[in-house]
Protein backbone atom coordinates (compact mmCIF):
# COMPACT_ATOMS: atom_id res chain seq x y z
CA UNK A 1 -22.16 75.18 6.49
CA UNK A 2 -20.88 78.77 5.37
CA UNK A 3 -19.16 80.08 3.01
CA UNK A 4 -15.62 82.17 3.15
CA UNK A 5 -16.56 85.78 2.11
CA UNK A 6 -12.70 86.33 0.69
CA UNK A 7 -13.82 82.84 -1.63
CA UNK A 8 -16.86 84.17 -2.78
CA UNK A 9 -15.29 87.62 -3.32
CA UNK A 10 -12.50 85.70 -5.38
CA UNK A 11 -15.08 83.83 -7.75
CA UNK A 12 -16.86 87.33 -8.40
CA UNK A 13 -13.95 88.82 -9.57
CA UNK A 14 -13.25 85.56 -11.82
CA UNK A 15 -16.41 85.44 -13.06
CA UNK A 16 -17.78 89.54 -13.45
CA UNK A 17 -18.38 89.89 -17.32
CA UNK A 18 -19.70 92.98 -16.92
CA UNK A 19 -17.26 94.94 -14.62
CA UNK A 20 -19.84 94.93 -11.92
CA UNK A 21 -16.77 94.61 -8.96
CA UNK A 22 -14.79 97.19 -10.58
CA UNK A 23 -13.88 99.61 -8.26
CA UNK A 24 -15.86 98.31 -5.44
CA UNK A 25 -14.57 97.60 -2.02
CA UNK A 26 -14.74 94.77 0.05
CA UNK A 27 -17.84 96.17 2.47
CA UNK A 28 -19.60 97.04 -0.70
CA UNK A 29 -19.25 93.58 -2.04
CA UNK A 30 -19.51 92.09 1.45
CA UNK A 31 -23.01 93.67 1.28
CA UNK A 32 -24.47 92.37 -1.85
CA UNK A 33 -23.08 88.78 -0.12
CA UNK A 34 -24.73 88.87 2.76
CA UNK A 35 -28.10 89.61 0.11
CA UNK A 36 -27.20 86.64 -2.11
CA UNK A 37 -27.04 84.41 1.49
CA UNK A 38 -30.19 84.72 1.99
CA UNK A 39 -31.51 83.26 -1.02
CA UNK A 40 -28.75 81.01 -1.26
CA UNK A 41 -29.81 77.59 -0.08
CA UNK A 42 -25.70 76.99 0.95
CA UNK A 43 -26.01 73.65 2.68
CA UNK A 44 -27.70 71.71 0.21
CA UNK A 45 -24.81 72.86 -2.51
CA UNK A 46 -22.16 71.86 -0.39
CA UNK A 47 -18.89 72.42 -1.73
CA UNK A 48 -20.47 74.70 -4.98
CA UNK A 49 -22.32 76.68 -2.65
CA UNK A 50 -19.28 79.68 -3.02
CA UNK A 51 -19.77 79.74 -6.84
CA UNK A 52 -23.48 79.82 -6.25
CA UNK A 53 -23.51 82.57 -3.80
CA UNK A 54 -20.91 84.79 -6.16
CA UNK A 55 -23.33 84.25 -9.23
CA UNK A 56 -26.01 85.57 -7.10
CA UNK A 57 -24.82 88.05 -6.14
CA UNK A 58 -22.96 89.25 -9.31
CA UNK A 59 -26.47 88.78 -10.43
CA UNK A 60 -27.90 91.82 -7.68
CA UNK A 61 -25.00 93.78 -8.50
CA UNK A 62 -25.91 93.53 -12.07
CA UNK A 63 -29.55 94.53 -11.28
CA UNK A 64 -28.53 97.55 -8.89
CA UNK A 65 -26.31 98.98 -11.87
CA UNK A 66 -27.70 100.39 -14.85
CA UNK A 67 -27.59 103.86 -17.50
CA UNK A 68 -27.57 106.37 -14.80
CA UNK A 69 -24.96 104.49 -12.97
CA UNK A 70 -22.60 105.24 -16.04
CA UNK A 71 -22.27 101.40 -16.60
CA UNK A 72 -23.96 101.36 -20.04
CA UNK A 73 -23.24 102.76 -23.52
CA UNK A 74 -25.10 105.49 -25.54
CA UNK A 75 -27.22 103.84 -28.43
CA UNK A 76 -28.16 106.55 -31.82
CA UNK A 77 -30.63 106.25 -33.52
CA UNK A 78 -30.97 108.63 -37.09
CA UNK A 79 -34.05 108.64 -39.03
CA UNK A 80 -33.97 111.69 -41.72
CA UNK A 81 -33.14 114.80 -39.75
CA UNK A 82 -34.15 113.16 -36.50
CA UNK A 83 -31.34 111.67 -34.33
CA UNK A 84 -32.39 109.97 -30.98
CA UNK A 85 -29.78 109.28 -28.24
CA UNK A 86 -30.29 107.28 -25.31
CA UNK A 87 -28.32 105.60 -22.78
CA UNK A 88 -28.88 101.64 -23.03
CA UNK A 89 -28.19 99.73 -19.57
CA UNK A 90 -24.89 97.57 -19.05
CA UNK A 91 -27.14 95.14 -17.94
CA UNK A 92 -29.60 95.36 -20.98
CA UNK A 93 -26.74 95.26 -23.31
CA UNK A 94 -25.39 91.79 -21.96
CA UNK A 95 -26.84 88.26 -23.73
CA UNK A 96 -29.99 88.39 -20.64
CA UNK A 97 -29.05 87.66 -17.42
CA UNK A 98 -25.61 85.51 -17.60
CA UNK A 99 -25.45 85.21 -13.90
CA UNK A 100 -29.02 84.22 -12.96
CA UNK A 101 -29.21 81.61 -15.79
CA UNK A 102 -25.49 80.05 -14.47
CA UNK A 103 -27.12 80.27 -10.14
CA UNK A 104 -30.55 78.91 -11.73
CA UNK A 105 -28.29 75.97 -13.71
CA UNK A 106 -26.38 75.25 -10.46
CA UNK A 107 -29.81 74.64 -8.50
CA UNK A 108 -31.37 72.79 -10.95
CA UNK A 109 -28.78 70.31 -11.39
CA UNK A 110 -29.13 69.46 -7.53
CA UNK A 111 -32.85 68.68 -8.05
CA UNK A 112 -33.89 65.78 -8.67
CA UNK A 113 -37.56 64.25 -9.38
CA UNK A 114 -38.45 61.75 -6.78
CA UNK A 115 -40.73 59.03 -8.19
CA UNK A 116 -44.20 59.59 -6.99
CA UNK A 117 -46.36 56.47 -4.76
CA UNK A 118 -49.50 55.95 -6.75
CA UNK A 119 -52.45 54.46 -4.00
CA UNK A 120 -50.45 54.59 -1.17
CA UNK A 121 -52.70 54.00 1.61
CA UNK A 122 -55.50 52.57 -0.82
CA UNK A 123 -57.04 49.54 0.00
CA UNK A 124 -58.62 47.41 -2.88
C-alpha cells in the first residue's frame, strides 16, 4: 500500500497549527514526505496511514523550523535596568510536540498486547 502525496499534502495543510506549510511548495513538502515514509509503517495503518504520514511529517517540518528561521516570537525579559531579548522557537512556543503526540496516538491505538504462553514446551 501507498499513500497519494496530493492526500497527504491536503491533511498537512488541514492540520498545520503552526504555519509550518505556509509558503512552501509542493517539492518542498514532497520532501519532508518522502522522510515521514520511511518511518511510517503505511501498511499496517491501512486506510489512516495518510493522516499518519502528514502528522509525521508536519512533525519534521516543525523540528527543521525554529528562531532563526523567523518562525518564532521575541520573548523580554526586564529585571531593574536590565532588559534581555531573545527569540523563542515557534516550535518551543507550541503546547510540546502536537504532531508527534497525535502520529504516536495513531500507532499506539493499532497495538495491541498479545496474551503471552506461560510453559509452552514444558513438560511436567
Amino acid at each position: 500500500m501507498s499513500v497519494d502525496y496530493a492526500s497527504v499534502r491536503a491533511k498537512m495543510a488541514q492540520y498545520d497549527r503552526d504555519g509550518l506549510t505556509t509558503g512552501k511548495t509542493n517539492d518542498q513538502l514532497n520532501a519532508f514526505i518522502d522522510d515521514a515514509l520511511l518511518s511510517v509503517p503505511v501498511s499496517a495503518l491501512g486506510p489512516r496511514a495518510t493522516l499518519a504520514t502528514a502528522y509525521y511529517a508536519l512533525n519534521l517540518m516543525g523540528g527543521a523550523t525554529g528562531a532563526s528561521s523567523g518562525g518564532g516570537a521575541i520573548k523580554r525579559e526586564k529585571s531593574g535596568d536590565i532588559e534581555i531579548e531573545y527569540a523563542v522557537s515557534a516550535k518551543a512556543s507550541s503546547s510540546g510536540n502536537w504532531y508527534l503526540d497525535q502520529y504516536q496516538a495513531m500507532l499506539g491505538s493499532r497495538r495491541r498486547n498479545s496474551p503471552r504462553v506461560l510453559g509452552a514446551g514444558s513438560s511436567a
